[in-house]
N, C-alpha and C. Protein backbone atom coordinates (compact mmCIF):
# COMPACT_ATOMS: atom_id res chain seq x y z
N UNK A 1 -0.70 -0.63 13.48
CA UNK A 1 -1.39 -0.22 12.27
C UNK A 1 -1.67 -1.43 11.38
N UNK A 2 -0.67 -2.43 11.42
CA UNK A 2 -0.73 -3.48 10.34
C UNK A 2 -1.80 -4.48 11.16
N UNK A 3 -1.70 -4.34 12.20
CA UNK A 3 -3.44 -5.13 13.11
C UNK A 3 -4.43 -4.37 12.58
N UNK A 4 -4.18 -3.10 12.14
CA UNK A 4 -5.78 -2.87 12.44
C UNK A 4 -6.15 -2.94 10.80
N UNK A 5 -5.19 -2.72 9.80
CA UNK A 5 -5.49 -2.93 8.11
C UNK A 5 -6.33 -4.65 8.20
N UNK A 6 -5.56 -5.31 8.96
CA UNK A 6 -5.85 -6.54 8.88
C UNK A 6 -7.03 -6.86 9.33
N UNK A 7 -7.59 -6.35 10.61
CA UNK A 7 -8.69 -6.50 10.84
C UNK A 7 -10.01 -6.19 9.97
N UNK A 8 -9.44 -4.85 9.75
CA UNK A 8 -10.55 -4.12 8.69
C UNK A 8 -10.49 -4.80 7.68
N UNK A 9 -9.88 -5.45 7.06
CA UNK A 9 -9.82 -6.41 5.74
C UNK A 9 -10.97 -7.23 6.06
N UNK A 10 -10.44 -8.19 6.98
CA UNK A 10 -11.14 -9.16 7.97
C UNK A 10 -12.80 -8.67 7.97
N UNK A 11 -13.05 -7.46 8.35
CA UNK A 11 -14.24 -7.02 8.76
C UNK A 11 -15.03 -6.77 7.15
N UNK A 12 -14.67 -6.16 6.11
CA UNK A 12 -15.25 -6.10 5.08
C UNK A 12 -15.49 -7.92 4.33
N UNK A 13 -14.51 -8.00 4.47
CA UNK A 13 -14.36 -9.87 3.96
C UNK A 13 -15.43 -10.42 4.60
N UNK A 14 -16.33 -10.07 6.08
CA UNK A 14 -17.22 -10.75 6.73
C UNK A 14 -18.82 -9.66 6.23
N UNK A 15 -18.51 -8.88 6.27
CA UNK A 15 -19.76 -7.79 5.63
C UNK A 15 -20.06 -8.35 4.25
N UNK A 16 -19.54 -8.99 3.62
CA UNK A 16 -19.46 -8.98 1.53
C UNK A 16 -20.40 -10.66 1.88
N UNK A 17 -19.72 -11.56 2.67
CA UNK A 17 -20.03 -13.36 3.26
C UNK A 17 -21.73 -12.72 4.08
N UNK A 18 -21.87 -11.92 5.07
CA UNK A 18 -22.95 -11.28 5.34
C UNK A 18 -23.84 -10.97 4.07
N UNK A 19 -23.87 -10.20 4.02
CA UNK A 19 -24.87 -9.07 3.21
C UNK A 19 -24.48 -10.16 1.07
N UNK A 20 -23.60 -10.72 1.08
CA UNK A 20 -23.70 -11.27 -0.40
C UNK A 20 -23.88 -10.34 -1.90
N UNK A 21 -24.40 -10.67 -2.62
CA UNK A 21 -23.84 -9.73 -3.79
C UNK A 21 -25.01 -8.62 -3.73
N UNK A 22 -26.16 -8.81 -3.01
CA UNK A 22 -26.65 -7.34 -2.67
C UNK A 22 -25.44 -5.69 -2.19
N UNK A 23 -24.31 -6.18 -1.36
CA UNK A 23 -23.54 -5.19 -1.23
C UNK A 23 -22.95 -4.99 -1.93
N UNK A 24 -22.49 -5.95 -2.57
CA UNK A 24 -21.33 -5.80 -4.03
C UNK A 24 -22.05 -4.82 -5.25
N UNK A 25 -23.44 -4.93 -5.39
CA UNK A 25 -24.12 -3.98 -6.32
C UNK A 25 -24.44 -2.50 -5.59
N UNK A 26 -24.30 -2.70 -4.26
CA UNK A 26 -24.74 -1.14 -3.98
C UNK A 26 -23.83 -0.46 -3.36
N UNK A 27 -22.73 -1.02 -3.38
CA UNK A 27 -21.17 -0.67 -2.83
C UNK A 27 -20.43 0.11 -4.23
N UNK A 28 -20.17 1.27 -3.61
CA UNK A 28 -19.09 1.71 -5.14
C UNK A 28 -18.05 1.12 -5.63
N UNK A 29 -18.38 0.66 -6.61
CA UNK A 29 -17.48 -0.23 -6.84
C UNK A 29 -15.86 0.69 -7.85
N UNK A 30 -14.57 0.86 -7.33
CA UNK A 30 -14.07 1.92 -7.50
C UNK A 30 -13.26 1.08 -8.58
N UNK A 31 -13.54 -0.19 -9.25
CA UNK A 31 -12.90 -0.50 -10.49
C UNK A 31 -13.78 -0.35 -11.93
N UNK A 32 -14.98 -0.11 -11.16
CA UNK A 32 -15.82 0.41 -12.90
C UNK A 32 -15.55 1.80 -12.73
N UNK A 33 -15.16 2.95 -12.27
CA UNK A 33 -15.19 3.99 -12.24
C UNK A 33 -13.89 4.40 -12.85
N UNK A 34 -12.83 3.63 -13.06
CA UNK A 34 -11.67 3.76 -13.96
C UNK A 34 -11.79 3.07 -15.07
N UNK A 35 -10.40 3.40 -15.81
CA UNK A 35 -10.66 2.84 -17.33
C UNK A 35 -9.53 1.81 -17.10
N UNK A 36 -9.90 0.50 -17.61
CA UNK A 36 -8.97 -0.78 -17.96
C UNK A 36 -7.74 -0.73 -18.79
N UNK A 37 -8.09 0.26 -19.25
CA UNK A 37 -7.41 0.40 -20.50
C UNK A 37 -5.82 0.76 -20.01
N UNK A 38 -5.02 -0.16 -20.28
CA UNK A 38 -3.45 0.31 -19.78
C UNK A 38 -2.62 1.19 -20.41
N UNK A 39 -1.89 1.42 -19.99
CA UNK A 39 -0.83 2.98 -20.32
C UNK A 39 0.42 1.73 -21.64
N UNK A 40 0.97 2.37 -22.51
CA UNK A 40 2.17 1.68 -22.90
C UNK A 40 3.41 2.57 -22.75
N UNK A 41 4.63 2.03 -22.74
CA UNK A 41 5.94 2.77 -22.39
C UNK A 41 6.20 2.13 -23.57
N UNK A 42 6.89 3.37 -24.14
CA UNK A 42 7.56 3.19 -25.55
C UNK A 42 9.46 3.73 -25.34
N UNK A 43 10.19 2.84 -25.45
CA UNK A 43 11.41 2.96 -26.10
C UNK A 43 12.14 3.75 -26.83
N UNK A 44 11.53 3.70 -28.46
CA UNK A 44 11.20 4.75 -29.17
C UNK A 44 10.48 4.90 -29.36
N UNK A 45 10.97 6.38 -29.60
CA UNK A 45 9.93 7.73 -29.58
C UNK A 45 9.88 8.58 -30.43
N UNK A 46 8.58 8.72 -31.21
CA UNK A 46 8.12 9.10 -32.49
C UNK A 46 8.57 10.46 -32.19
N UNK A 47 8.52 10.92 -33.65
CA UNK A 47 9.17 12.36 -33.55
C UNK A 47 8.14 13.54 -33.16
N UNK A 48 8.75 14.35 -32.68
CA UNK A 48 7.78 15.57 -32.76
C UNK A 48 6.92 15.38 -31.62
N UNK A 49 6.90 14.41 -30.55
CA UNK A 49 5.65 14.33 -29.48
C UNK A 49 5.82 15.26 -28.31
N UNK A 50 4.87 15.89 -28.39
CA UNK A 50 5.17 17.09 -26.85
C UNK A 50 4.25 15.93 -25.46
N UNK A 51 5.17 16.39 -24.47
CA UNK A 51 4.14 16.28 -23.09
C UNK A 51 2.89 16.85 -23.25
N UNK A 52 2.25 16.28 -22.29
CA UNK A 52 0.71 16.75 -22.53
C UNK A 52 0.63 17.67 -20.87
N UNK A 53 1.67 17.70 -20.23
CA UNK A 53 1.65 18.55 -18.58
C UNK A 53 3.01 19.78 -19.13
N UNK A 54 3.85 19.40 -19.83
CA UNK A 54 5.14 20.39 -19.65
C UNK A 54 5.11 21.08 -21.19
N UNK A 55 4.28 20.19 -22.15
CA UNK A 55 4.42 20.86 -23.59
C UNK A 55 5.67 21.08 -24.14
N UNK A 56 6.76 20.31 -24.04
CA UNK A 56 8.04 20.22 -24.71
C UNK A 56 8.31 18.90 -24.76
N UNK A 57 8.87 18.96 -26.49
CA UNK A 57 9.67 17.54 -26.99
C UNK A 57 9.81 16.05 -25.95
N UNK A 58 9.57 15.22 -26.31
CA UNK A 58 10.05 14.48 -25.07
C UNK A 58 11.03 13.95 -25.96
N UNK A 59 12.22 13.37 -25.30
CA UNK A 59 13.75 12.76 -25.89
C UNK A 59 13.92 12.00 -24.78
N UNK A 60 13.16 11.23 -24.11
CA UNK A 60 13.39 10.08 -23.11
C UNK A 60 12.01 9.26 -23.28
N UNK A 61 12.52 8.33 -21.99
CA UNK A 61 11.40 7.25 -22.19
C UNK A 61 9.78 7.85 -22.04
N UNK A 62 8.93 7.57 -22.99
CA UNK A 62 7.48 8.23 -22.44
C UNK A 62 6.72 7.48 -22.54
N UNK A 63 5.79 7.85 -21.76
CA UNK A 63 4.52 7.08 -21.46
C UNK A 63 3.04 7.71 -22.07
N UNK A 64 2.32 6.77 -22.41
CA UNK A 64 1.31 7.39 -23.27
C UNK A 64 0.22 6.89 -22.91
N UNK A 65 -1.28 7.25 -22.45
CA UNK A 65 -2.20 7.18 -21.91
C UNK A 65 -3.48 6.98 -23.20
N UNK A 66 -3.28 5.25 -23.53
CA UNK A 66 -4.37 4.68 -24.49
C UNK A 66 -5.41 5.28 -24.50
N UNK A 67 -6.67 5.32 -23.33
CA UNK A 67 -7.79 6.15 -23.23
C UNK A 67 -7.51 6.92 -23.77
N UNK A 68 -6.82 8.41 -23.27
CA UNK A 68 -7.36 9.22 -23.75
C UNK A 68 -6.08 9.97 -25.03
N UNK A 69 -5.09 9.14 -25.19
CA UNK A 69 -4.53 9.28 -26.04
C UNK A 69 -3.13 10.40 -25.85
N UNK A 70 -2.92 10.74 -24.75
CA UNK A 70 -1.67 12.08 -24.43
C UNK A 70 -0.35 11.32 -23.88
N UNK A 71 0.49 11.78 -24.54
CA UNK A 71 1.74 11.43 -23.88
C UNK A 71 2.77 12.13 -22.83
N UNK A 72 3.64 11.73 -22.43
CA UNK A 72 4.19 12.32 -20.88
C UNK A 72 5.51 11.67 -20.78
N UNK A 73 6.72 12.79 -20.06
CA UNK A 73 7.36 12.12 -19.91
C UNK A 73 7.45 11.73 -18.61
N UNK A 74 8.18 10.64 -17.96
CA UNK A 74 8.39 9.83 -17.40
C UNK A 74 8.09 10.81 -15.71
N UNK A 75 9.22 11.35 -15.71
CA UNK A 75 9.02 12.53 -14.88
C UNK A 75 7.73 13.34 -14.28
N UNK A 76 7.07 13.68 -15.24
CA UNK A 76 5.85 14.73 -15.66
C UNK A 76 4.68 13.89 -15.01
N UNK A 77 4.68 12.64 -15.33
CA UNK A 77 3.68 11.89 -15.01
C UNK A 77 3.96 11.13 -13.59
N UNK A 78 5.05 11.07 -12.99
CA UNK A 78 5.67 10.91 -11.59
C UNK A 78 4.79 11.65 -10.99
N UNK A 79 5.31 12.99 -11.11
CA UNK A 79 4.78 13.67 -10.26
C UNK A 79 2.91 14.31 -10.87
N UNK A 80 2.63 14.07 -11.80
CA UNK A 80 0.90 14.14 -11.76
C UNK A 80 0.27 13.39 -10.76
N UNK A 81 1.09 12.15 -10.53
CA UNK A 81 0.10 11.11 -9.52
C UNK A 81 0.61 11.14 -8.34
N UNK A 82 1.97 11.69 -7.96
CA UNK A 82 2.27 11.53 -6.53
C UNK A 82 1.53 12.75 -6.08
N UNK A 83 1.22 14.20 -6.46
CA UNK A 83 0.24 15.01 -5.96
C UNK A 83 -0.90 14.71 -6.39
N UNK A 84 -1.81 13.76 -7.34
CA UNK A 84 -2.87 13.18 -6.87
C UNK A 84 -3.27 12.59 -5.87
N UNK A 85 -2.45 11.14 -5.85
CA UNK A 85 -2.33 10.89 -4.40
C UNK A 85 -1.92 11.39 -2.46
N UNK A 86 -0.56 11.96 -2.64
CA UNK A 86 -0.22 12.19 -1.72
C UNK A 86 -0.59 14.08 -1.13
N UNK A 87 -0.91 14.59 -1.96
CA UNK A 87 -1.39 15.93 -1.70
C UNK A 87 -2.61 15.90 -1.69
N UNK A 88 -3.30 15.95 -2.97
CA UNK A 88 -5.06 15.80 -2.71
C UNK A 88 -5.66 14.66 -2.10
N UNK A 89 -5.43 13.48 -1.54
CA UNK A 89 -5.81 12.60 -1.61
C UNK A 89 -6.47 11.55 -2.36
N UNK A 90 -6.13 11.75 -3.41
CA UNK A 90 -7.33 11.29 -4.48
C UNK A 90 -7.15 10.05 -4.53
N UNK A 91 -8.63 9.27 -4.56
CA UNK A 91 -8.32 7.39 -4.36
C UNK A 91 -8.83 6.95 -5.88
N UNK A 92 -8.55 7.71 -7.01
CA UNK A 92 -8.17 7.55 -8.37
C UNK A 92 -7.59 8.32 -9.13
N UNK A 93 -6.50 7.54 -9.96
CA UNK A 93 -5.70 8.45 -10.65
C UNK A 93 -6.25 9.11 -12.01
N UNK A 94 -6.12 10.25 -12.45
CA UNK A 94 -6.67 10.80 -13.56
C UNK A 94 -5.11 11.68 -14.64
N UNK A 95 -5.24 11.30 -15.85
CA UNK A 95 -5.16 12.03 -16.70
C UNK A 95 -5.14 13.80 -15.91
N UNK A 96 -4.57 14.61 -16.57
CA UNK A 96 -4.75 16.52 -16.75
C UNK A 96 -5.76 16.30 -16.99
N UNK A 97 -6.56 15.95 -18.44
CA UNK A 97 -7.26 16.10 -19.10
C UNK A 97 -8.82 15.31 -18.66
N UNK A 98 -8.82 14.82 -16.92
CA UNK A 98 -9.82 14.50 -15.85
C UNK A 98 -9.87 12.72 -16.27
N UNK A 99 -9.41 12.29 -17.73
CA UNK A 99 -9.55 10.70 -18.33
C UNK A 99 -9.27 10.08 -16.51
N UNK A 100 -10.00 9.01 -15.67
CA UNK A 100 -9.49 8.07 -15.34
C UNK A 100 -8.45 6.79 -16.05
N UNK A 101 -7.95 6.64 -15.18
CA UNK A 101 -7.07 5.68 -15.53
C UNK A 101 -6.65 4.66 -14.47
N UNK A 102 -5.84 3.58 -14.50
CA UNK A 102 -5.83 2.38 -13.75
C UNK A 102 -4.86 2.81 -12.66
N UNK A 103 -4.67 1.64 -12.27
CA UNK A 103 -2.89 1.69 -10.82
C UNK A 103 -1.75 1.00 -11.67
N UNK A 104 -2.30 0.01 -13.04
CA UNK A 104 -1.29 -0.52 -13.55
C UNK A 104 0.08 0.07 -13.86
N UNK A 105 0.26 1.64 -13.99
CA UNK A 105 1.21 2.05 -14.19
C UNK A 105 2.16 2.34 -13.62
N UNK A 106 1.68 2.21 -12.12
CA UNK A 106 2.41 2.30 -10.78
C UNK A 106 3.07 0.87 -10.26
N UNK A 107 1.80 0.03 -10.47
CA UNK A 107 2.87 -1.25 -10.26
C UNK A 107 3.56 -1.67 -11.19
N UNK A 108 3.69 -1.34 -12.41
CA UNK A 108 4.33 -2.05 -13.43
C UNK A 108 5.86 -1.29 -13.74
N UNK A 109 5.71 -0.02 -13.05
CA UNK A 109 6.94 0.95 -13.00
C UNK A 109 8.19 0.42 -12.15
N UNK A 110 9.02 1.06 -12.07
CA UNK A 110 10.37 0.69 -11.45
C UNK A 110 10.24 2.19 -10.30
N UNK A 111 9.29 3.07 -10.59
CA UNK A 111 9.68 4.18 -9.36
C UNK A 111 10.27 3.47 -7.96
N UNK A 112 10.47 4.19 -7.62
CA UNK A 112 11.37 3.99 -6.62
C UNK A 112 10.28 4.11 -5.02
N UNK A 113 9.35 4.96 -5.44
CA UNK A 113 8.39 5.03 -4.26
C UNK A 113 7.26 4.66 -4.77
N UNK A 114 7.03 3.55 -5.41
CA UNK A 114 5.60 3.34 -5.92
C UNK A 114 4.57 2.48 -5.11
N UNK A 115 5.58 1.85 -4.23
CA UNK A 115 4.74 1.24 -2.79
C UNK A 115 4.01 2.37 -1.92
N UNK A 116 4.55 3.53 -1.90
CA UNK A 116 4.12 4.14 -1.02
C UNK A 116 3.05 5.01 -1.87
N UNK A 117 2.82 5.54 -2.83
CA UNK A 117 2.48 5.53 -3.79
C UNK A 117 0.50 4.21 -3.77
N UNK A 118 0.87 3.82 -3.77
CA UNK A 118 -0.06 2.60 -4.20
C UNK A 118 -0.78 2.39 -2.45
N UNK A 119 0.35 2.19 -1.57
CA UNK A 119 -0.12 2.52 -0.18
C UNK A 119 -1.34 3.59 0.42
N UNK A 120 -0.77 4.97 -0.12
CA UNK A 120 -1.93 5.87 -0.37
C UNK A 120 -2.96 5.67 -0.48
N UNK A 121 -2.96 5.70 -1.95
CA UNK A 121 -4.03 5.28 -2.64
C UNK A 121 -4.90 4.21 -2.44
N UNK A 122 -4.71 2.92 -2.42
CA UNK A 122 -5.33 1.81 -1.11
C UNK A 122 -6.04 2.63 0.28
N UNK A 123 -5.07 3.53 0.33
CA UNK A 123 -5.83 3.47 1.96
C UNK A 123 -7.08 4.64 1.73
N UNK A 124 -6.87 5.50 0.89
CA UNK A 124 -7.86 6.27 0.35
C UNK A 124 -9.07 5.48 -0.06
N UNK A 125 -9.01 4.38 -0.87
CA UNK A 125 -10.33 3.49 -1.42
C UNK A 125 -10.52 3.11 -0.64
N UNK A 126 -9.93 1.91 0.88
CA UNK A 126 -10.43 1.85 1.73
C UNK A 126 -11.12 2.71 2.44
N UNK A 127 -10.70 3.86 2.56
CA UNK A 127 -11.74 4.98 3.68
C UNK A 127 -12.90 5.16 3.13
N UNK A 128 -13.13 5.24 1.72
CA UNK A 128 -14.21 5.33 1.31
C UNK A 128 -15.27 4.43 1.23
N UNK A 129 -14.69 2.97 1.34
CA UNK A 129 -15.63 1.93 1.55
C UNK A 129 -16.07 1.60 2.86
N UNK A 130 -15.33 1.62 3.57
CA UNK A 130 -15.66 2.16 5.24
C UNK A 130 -16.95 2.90 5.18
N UNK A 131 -16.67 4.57 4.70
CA UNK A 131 -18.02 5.04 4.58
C UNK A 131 -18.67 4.38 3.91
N UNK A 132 -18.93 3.90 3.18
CA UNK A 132 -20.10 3.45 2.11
C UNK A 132 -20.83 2.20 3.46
N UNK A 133 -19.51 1.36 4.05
CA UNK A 133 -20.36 0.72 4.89
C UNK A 133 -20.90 1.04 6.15
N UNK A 134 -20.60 2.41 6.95
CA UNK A 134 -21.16 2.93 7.46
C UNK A 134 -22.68 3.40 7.25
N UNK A 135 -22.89 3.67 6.03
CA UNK A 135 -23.92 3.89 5.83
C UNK A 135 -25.72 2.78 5.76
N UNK A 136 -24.72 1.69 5.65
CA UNK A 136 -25.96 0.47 5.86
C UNK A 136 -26.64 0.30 6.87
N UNK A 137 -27.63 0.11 7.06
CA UNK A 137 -28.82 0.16 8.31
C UNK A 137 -28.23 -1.36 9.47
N UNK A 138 -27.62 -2.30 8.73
CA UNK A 138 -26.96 -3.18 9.17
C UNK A 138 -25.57 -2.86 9.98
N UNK A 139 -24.68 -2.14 9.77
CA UNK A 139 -23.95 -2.30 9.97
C UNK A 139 -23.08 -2.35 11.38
N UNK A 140 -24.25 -1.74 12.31
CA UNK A 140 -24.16 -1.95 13.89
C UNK A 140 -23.76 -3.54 13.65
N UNK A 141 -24.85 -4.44 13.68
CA UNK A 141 -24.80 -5.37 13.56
C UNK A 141 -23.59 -6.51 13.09
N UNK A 142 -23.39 -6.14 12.30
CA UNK A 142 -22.28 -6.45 10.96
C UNK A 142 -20.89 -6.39 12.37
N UNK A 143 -20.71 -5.22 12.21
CA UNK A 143 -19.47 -4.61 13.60
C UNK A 143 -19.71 -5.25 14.72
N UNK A 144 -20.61 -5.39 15.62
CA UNK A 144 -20.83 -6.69 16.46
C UNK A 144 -20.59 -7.82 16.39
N UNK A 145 -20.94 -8.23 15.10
CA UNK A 145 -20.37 -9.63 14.92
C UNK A 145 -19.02 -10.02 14.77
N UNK A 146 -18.29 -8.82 13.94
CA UNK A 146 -16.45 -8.66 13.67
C UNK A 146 -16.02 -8.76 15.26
N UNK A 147 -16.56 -7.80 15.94
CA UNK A 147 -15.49 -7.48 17.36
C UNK A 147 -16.23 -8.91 18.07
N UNK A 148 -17.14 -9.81 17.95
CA UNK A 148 -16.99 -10.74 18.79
C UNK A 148 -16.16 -11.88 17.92
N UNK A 149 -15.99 -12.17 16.98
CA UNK A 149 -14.97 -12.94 16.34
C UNK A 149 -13.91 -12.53 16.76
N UNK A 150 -13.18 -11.43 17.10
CA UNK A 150 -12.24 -11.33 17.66
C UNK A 150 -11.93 -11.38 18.81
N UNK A 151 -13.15 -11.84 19.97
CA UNK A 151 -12.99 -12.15 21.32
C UNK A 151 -12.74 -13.80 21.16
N UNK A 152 -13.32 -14.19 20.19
CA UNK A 152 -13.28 -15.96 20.74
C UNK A 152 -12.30 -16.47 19.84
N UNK A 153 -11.30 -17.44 20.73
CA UNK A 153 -10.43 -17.90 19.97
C UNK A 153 -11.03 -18.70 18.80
N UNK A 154 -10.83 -18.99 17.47
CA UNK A 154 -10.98 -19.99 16.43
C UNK A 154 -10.15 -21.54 16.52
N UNK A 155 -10.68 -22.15 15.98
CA UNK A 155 -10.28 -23.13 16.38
C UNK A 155 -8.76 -23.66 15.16
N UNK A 156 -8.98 -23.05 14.26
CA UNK A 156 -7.74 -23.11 13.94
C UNK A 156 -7.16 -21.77 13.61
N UNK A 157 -7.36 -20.69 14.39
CA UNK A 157 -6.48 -19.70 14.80
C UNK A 157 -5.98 -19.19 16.03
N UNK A 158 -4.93 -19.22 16.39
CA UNK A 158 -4.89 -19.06 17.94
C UNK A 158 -4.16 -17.27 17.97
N UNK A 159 -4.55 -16.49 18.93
CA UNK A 159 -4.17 -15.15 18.99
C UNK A 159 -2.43 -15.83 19.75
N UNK A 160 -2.81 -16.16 20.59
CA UNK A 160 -1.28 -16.30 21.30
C UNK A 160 -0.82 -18.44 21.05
N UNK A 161 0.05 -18.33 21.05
CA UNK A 161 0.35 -19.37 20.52
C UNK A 161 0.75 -20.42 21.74
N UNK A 162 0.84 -19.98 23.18
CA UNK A 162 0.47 -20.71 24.04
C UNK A 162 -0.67 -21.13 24.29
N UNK A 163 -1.51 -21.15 23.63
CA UNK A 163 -3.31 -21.68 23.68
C UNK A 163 -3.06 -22.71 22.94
N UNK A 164 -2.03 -23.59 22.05
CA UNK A 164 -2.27 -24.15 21.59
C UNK A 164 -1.44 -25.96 22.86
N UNK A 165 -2.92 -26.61 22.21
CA UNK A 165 -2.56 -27.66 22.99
C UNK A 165 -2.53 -29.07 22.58
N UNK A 166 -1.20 -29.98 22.66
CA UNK A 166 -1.20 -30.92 22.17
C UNK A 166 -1.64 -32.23 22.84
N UNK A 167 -2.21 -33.04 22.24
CA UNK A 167 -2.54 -34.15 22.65
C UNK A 167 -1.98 -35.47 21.98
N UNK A 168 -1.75 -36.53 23.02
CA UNK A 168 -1.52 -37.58 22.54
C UNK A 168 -1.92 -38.09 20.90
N UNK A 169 -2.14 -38.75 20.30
CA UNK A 169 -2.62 -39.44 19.46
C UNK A 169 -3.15 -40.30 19.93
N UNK A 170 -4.57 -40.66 19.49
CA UNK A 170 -4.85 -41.97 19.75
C UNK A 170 -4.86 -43.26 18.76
N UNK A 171 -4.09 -44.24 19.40
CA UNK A 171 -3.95 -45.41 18.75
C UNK A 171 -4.61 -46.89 18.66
């Protein structure tokens, strides 16, 4: 599996060097479609703030969603994005209230499964750019060119590491 992420990396990395910022403009680009805007975790906690998923007091650490302005506790918002991600598939996280929002809150967290978490979700935006490059009139082409880069050795990459051959120096 970790060959073939790699390849496919490999293969978009050669489609973007191909095709140039013509694809980059007609490719969805899935970081303007969220909001920049980061989440803050507050310490203390103002009085009187309800969850915006459970609607009771929060009295622990909460997290509060700048865009669109709702707060959550810690918990509440765990699980909003692990069934975004891992149940619906969704390859962006949203607010209840539909607000997009970033991944910053996932990597910047201490969860405990936020790799897998973030894993998801990656592999969801990848599938979708896949399609998007499926769809180019090029892309036979494009894919021809990936799978023969991967027939011929590079010259400073070797698949097996007995191909590599030393020679004297010359003096």
């Amino acid at each position: 599996m970790k060959q073939f992420q790699s390849n496919f990396i490999l293969f978009i990395l050669i489609y973007y060097n191909f095709m140039g910022c013509s694809a980059q403009k007609e490719s969805i680009c899935l970081k303007s479609l969220i909001s920049t805007k980061p989440i803050e975790t507050y310490e203390e906690i103002p009085n009187l703030i309800k969850c915006y998923i459970c609607e009771e007091n929060i009295n622990q650490q909460i997290i509060y969603l700048e865009k669109c302005k709702h707060y959550f506790h810690s918990k509440c918002f765990i699980e909003l994005i692990e069934k975004q991600v891992e149940i619906n598939k969704s390859s962006i996280i949203k607010c209840k209230c539909g607000t997009k929002t970033t991944t910053n809150q996932i990597r910047q967290s201490s969860w405990p499964n936020k790799l897998i978490l973030l894993n998801s979700l990656f592999r969801q935006q990848l599938n979708i750019l896949l399609i998007q490059l499926r769809k180019k009139p090029d892309y036979q082409e494009i894919e021809n060119q990936f799978n023969k880069s991967q027939q011929h050795a590079d010259y400073y990459f070797f698949h097996n590491i007995e191909d590599l051959q030393y020679e004297e120096t010359p003096q």
